[in-house]
N, C-alpha and C. Protein backbone atom coordinates (compact mmCIF):
# COMPACT_ATOMS: atom_id res chain seq x y z
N UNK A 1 0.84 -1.18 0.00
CA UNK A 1 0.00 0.00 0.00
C UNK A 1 0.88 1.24 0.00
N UNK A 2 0.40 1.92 -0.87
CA UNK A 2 0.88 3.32 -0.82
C UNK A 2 1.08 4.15 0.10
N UNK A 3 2.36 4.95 1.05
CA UNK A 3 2.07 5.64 1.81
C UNK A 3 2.14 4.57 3.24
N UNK A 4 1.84 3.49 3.35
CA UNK A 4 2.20 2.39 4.45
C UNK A 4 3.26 1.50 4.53
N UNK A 5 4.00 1.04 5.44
CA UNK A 5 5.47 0.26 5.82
C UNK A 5 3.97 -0.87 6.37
N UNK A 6 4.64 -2.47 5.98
CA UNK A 6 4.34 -3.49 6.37
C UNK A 6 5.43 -4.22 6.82
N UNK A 7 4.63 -5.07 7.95
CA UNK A 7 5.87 -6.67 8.35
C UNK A 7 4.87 -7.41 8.69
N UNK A 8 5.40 -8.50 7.75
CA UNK A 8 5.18 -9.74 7.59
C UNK A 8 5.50 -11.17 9.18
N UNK A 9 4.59 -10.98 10.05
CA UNK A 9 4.84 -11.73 11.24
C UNK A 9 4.17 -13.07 11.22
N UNK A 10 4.55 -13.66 12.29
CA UNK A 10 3.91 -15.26 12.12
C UNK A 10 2.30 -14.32 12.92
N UNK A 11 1.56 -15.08 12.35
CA UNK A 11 0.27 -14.89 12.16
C UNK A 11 -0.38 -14.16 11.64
N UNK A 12 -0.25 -13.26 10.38
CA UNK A 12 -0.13 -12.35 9.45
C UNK A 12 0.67 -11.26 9.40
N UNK A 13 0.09 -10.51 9.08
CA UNK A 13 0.35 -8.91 8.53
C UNK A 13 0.48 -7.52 9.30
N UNK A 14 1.58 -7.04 9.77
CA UNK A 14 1.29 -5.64 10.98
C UNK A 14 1.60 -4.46 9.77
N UNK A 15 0.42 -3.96 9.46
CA UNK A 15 0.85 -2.07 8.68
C UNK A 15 0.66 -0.70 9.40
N UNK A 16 1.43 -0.31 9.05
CA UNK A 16 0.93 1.06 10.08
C UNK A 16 1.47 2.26 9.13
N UNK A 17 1.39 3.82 8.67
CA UNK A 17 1.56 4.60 8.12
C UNK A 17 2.88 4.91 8.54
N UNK A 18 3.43 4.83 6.68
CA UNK A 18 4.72 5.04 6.96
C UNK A 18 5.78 6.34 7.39
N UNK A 19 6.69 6.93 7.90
CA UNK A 19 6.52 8.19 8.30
C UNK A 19 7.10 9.43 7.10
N UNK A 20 7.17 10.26 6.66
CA UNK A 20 7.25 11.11 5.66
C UNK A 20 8.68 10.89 5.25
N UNK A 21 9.44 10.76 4.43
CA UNK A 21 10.77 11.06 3.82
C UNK A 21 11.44 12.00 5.02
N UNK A 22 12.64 11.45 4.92
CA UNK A 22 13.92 12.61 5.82
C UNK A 22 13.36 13.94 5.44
N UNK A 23 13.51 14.77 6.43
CA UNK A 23 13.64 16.07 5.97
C UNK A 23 12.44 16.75 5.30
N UNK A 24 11.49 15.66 4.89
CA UNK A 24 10.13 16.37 4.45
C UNK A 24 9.06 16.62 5.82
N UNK A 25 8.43 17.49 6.11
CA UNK A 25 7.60 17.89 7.06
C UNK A 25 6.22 17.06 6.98
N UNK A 26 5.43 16.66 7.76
CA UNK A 26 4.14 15.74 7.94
C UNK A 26 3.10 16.58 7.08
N UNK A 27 1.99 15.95 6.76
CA UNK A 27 1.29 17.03 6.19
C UNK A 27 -0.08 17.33 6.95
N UNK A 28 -0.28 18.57 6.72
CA UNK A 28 -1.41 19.26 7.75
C UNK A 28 -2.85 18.84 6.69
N UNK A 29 -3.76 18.59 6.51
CA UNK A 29 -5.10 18.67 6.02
C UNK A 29 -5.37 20.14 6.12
N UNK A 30 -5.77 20.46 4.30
CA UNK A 30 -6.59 22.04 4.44
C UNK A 30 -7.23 22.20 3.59
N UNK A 31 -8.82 22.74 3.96
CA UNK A 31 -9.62 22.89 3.13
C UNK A 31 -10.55 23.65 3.45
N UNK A 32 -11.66 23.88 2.54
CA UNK A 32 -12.61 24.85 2.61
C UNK A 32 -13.82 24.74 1.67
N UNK A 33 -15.12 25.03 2.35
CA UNK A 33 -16.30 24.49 1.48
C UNK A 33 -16.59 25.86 0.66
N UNK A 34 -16.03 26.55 -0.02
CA UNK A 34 -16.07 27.70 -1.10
C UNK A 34 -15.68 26.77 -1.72
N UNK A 35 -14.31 25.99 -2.05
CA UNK A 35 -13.84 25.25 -3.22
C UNK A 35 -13.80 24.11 -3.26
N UNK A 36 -13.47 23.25 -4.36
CA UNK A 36 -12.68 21.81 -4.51
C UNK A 36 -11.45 22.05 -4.33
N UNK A 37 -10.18 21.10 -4.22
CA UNK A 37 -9.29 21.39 -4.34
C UNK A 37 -9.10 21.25 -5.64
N UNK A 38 -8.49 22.80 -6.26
CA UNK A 38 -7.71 22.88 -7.68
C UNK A 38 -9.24 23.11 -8.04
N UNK A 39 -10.01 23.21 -7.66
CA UNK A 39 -11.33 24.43 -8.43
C UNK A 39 -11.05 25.73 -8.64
N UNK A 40 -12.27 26.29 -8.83
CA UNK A 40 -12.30 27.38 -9.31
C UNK A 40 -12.77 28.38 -8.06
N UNK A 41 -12.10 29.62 -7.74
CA UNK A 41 -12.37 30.03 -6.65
C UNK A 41 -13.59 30.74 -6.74
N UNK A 42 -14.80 31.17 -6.26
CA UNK A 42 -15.90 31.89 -6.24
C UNK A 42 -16.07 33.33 -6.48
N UNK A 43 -16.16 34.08 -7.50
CA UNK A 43 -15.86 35.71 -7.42
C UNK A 43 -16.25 36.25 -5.82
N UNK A 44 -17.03 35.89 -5.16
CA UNK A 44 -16.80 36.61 -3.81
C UNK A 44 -15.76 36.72 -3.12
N UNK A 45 -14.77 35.84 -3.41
CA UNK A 45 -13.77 35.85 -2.41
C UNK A 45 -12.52 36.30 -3.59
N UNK A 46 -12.99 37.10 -4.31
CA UNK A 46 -12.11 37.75 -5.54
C UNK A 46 -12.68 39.35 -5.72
N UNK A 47 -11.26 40.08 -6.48
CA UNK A 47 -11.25 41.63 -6.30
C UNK A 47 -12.59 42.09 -7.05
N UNK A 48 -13.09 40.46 -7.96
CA UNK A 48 -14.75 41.27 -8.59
C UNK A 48 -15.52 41.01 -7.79
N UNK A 49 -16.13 40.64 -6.83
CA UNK A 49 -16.90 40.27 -5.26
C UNK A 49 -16.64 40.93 -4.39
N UNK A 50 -16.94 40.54 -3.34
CA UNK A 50 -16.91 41.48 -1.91
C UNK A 50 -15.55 41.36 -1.43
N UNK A 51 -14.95 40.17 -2.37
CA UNK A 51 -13.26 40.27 -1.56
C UNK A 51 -13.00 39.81 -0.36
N UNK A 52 -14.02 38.67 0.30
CA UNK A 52 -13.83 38.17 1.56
C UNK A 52 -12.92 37.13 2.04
N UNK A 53 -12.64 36.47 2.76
CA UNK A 53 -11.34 35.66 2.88
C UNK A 53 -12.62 34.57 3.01
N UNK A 54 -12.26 33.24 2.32
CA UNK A 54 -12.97 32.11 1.94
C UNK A 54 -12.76 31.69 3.94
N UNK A 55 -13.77 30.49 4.13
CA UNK A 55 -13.60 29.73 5.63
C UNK A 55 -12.06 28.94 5.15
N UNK A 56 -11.65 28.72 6.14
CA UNK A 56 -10.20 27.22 5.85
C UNK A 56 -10.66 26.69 6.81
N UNK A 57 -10.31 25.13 7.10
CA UNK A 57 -10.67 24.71 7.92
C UNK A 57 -9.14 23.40 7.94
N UNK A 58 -8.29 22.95 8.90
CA UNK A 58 -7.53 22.08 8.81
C UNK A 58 -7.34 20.91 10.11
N UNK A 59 -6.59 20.14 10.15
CA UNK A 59 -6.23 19.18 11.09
C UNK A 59 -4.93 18.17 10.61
N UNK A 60 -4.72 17.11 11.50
CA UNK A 60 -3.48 16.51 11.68
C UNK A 60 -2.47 17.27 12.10
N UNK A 61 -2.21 18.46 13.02
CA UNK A 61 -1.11 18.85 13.81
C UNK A 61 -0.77 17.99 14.80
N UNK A 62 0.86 17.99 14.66
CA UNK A 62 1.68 17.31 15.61
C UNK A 62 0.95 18.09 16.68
N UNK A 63 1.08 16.87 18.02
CA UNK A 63 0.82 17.46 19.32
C UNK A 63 1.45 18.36 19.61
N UNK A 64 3.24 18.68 19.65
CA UNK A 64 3.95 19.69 20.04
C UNK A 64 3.06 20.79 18.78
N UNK A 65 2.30 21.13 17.79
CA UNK A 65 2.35 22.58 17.18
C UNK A 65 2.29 23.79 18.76
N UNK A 66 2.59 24.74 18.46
CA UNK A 66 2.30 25.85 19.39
C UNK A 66 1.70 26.73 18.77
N UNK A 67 2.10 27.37 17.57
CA UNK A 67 0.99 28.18 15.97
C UNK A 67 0.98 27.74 15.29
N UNK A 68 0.70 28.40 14.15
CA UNK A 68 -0.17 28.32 12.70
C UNK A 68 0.56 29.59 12.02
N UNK A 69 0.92 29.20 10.93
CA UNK A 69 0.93 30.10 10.01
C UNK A 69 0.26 29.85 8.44
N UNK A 70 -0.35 31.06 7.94
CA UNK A 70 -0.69 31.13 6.73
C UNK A 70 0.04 31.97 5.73
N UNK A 71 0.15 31.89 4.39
CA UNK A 71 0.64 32.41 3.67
C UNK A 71 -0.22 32.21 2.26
N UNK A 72 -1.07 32.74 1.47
CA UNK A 72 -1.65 32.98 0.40
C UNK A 72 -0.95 33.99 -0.60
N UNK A 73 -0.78 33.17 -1.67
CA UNK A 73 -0.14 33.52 -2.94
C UNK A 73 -0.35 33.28 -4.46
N UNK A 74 -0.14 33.74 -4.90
CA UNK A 74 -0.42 34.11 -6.85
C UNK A 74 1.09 33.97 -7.58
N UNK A 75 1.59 32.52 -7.48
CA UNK A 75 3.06 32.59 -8.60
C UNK A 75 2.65 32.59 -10.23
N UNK A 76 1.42 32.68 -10.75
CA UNK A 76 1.51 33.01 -11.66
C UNK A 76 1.25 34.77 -12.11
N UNK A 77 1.22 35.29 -11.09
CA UNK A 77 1.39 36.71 -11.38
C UNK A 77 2.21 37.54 -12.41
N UNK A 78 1.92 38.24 -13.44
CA UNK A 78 3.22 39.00 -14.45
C UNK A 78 4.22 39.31 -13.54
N UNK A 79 4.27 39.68 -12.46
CA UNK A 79 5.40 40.33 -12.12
C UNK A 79 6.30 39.09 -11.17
N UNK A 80 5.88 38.57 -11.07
CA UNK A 80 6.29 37.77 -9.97
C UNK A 80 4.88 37.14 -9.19
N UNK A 81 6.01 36.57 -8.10
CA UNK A 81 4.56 35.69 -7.12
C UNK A 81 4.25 36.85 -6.04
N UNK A 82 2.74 37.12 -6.24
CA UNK A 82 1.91 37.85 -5.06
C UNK A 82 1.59 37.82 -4.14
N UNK A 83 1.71 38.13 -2.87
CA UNK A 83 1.04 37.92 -1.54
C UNK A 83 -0.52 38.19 -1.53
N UNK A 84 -1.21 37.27 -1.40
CA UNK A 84 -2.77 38.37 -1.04
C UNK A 84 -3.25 37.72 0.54
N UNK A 85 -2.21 37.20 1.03
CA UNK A 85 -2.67 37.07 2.82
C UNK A 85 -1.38 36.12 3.57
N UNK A 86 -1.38 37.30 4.83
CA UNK A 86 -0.04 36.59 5.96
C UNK A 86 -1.13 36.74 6.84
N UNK A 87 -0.72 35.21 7.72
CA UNK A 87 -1.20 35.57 8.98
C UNK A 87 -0.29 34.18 9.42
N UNK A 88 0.08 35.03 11.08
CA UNK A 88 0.58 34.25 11.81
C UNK A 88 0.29 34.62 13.76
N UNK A 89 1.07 33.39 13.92
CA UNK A 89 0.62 33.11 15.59
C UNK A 89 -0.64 33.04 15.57
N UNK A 90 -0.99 32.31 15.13
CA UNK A 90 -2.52 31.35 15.23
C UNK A 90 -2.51 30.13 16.46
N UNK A 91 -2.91 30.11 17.75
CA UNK A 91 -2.77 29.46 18.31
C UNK A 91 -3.03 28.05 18.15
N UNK A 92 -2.30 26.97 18.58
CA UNK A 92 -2.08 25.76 18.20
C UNK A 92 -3.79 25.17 18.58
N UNK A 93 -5.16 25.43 19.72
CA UNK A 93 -5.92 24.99 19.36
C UNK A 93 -6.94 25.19 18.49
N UNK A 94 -6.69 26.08 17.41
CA UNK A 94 -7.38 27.30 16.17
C UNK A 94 -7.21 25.90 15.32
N UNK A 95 -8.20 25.65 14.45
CA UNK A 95 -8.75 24.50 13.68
C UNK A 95 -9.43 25.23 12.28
N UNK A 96 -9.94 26.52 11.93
CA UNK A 96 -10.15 27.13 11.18
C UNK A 96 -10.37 28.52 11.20
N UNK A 97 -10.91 29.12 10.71
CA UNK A 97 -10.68 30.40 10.00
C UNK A 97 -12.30 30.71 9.84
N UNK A 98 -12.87 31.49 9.76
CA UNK A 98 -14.71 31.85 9.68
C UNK A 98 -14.02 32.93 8.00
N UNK A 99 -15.28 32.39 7.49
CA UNK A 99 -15.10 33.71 6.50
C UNK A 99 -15.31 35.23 6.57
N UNK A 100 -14.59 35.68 5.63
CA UNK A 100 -14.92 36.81 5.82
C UNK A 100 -13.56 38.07 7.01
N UNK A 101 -12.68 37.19 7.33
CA UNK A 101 -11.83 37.67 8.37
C UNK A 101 -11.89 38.74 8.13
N UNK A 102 -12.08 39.72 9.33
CA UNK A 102 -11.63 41.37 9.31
C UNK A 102 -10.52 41.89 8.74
N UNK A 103 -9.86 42.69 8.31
CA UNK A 103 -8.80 43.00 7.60
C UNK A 103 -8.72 43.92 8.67
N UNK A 104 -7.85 43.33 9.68
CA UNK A 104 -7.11 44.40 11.18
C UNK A 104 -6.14 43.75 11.06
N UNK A 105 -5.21 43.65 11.94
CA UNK A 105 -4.04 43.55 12.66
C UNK A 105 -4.63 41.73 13.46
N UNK A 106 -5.02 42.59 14.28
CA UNK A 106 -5.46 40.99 15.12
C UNK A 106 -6.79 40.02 15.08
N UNK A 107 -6.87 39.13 14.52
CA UNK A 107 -7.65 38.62 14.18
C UNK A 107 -8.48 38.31 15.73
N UNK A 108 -10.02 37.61 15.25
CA UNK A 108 -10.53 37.66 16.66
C UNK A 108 -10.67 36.19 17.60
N UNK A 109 -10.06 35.24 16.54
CA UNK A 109 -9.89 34.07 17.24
C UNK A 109 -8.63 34.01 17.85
N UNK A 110 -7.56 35.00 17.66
CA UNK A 110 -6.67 34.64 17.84
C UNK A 110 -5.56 34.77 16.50
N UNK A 111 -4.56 35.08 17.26
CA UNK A 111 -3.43 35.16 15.86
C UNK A 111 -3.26 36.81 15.44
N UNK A 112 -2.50 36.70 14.25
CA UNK A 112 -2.41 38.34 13.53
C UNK A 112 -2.12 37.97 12.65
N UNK A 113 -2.34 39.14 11.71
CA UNK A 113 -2.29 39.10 10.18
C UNK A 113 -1.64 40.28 9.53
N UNK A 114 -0.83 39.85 8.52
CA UNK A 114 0.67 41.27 7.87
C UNK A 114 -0.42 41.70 6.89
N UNK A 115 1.31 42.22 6.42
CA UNK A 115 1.02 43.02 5.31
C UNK A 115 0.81 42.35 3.88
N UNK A 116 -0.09 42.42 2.41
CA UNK A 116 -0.15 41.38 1.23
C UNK A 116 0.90 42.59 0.71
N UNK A 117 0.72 42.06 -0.36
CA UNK A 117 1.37 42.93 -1.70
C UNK A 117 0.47 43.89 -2.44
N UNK A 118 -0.67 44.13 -2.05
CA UNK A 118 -1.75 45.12 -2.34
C UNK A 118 -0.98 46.62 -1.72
N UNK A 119 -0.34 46.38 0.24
CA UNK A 119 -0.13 46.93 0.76
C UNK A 119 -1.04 47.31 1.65
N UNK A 120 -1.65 46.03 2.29
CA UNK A 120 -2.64 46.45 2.78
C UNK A 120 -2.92 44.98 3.47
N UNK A 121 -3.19 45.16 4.44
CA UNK A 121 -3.32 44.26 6.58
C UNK A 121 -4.89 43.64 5.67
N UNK A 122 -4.28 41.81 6.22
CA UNK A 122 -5.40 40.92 5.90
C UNK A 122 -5.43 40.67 4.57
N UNK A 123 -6.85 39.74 3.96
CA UNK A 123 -7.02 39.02 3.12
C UNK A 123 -7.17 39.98 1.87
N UNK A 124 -6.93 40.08 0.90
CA UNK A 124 -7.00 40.91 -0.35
C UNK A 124 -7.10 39.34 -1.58
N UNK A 125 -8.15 38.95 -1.92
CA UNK A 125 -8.09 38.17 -2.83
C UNK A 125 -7.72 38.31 -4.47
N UNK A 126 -8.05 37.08 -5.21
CA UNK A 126 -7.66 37.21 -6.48
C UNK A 126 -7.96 38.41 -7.44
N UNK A 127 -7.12 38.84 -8.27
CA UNK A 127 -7.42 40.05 -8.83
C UNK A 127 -6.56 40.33 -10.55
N UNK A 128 -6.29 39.07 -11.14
CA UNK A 128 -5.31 38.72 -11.54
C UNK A 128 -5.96 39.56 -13.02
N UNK A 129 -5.06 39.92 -14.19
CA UNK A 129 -5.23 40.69 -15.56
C UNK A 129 -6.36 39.32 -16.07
N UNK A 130 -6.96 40.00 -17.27
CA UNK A 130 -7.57 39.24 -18.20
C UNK A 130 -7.08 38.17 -18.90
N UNK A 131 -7.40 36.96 -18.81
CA UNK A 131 -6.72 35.79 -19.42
C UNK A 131 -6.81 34.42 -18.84
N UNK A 132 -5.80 33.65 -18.77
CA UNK A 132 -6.10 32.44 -18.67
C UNK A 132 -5.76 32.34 -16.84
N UNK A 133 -6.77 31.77 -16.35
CA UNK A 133 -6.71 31.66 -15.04
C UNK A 133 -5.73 31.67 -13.98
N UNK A 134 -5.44 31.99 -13.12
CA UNK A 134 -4.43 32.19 -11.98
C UNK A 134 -4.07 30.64 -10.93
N UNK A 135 -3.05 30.49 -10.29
CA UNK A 135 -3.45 29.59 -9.31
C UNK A 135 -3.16 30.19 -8.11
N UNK A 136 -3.75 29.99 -7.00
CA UNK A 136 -3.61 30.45 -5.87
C UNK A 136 -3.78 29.37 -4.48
N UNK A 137 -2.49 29.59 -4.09
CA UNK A 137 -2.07 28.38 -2.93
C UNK A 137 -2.26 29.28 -1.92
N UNK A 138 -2.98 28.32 -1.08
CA UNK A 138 -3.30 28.77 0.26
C UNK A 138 -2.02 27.86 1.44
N UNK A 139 -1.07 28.15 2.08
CA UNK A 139 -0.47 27.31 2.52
C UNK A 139 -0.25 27.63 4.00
N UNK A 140 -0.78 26.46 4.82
CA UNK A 140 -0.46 26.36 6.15
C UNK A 140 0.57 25.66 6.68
N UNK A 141 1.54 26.09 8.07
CA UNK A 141 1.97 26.03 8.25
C UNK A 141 2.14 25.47 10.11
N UNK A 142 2.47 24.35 10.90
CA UNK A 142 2.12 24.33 12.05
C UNK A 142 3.81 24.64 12.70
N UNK A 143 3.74 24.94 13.51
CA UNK A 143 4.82 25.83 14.58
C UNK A 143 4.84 25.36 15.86
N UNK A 144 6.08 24.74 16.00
CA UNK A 144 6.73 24.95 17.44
C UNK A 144 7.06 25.91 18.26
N UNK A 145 6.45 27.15 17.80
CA UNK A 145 6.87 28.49 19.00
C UNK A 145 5.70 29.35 18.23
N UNK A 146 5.57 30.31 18.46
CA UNK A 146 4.78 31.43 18.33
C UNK A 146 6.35 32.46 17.63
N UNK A 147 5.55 33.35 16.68
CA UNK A 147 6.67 34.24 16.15
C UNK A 147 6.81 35.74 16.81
N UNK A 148 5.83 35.88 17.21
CA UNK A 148 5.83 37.03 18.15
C UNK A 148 6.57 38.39 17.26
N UNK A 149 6.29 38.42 15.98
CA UNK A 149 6.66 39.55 15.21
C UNK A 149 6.12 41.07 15.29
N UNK A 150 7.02 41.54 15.27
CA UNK A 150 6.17 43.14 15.58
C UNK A 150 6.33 44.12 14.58
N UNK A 151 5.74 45.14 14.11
CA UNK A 151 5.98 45.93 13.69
C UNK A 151 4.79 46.01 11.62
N UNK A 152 6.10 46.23 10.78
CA UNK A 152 4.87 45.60 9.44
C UNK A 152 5.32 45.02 9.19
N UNK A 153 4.81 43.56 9.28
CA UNK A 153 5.21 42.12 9.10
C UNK A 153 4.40 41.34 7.74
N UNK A 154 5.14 41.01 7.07
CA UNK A 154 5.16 40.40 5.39
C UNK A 154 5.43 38.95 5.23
N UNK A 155 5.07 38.41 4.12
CA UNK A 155 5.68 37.43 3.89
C UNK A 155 6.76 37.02 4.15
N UNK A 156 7.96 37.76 3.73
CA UNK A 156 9.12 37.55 3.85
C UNK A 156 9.86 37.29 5.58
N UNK A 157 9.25 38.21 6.50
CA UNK A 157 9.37 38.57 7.77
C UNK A 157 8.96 36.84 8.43
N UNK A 158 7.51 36.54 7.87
CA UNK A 158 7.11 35.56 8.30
C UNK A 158 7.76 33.95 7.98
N UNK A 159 8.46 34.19 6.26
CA UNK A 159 9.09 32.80 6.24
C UNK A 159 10.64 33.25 6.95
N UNK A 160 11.28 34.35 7.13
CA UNK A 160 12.37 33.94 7.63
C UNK A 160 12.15 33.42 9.47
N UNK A 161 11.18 33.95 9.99
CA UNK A 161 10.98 33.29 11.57
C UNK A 161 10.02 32.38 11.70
N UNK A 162 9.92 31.37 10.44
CA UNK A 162 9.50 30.12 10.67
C UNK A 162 10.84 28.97 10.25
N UNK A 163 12.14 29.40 10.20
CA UNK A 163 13.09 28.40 9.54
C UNK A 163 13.12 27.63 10.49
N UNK A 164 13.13 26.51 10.74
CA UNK A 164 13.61 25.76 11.37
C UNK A 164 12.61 25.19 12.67
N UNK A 165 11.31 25.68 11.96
CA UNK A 165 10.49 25.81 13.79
C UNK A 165 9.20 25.17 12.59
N UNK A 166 8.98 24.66 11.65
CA UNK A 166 7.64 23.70 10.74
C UNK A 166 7.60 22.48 11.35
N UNK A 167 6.71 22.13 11.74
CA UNK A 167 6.29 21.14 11.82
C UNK A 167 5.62 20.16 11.09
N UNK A 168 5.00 21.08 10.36
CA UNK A 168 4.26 20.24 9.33
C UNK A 168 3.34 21.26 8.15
N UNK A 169 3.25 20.74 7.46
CA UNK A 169 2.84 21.91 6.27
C UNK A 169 0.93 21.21 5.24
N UNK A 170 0.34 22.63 5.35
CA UNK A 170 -0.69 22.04 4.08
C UNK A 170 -0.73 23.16 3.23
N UNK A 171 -1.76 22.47 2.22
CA UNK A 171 -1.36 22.73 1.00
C UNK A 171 -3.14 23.28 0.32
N UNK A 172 -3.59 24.20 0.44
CA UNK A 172 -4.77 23.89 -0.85
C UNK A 172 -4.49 25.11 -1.95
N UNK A 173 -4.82 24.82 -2.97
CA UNK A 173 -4.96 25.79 -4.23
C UNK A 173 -6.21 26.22 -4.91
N UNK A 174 -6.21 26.92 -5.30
CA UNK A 174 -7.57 27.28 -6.10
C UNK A 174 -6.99 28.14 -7.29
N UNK A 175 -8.09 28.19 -8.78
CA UNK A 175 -7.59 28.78 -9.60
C UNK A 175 -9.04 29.77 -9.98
N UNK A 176 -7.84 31.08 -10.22
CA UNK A 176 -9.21 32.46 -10.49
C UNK A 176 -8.61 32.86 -11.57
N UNK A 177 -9.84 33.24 -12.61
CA UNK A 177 -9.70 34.07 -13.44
C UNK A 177 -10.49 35.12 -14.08
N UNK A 178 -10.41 36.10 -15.32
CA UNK A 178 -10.99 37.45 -15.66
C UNK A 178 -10.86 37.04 -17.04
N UNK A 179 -12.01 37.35 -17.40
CA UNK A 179 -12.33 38.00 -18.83
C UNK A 179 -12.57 38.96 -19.70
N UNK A 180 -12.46 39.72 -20.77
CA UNK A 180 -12.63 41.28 -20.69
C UNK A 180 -13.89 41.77 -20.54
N UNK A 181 -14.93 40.63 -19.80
CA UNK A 181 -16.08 41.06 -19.92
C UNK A 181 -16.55 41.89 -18.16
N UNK A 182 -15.88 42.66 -17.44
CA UNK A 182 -16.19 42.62 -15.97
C UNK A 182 -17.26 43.53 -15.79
């Protein structure tokens, strides 16, 4: 079986899940009932809609997590890959996200949220030129410490004070796009 280590004992068969490759991190479960995974994201939660931050909802954190981090991005962007949401120090018993998150500083379950690449605190969704659809990874992150960052805190701020402190990582994507018809 895929993904399982077996041994072969006198009286059958013992399997149990095998543990991730050296050096690769466990994986977190993440999802959300706006999308499928690798669907199509909903114009509400895009710059032609109200622009709200979709629900996430995840699980399988190692017992040690202590936070959460998020990071939402656009690598197919012309210019490069886009930020349209940081948030971190999400406390380790935080399991999802409500839609719609406030675009403050401190979120109200808990946690905080930077700066995107809009230039602007909280969720800023898809907003991508006319053409062939965007992809956009939503990626979580579980933490052995809290980052306790201060000040205007970015993507960048956020992956350099998670090196070495992942525990385990998820993954969902969604793809948005525009037509010249808006």
């Amino acid at each position: 079986m895929a993904g399982m280590a077996c041994l072969l004992a006198a009286g059958g068969s013992y399997c149990q899940a095998a543990a991730p490759p050296q050096g690769a991190s466990p994986r977190l479960s993440l999802t959300t009932k706006a999308f499928n995974p690798g669907g199509i994201i909903p114009k509400q939660f895009a710059c032609d809609g109200v622009d709200s931050s979709p629900d996430l909802e995840w699980s399988n954190a190692p017992q040690t997590t202590r936070s959460f981090a998020l990071i939402v991005e656009d690598p197919d962007s012309p210019g490069g890959t886009w930020v349209h949401w940081v948030v971190y120090d999400l406390p380790a018993g935080t399991h999802n996200l409500p839609e719609g998150v406030a675009k403050r500083s401190d979120i109200q379950t808990g946690g905080r949220q930077g700066y995107n690449d809009f230039d602007r605190l909280g969720y800023n969704g898809p907003c991508p030129p006319p053409g062939a659809p965007h992809r956009y990874f939503f990626r979580l992150y579980a933490l052995d410490t809290f980052l306790n960052l201060k000040g205007r805190v970015t993507k960048a701020a956020v992956e350099q004070a998670t090196k070495g402190h992942v525990l385990a990582e998820g993954e969902l994507m969604g793809r948005y796009g525009r037509n010249d018809e808006r």
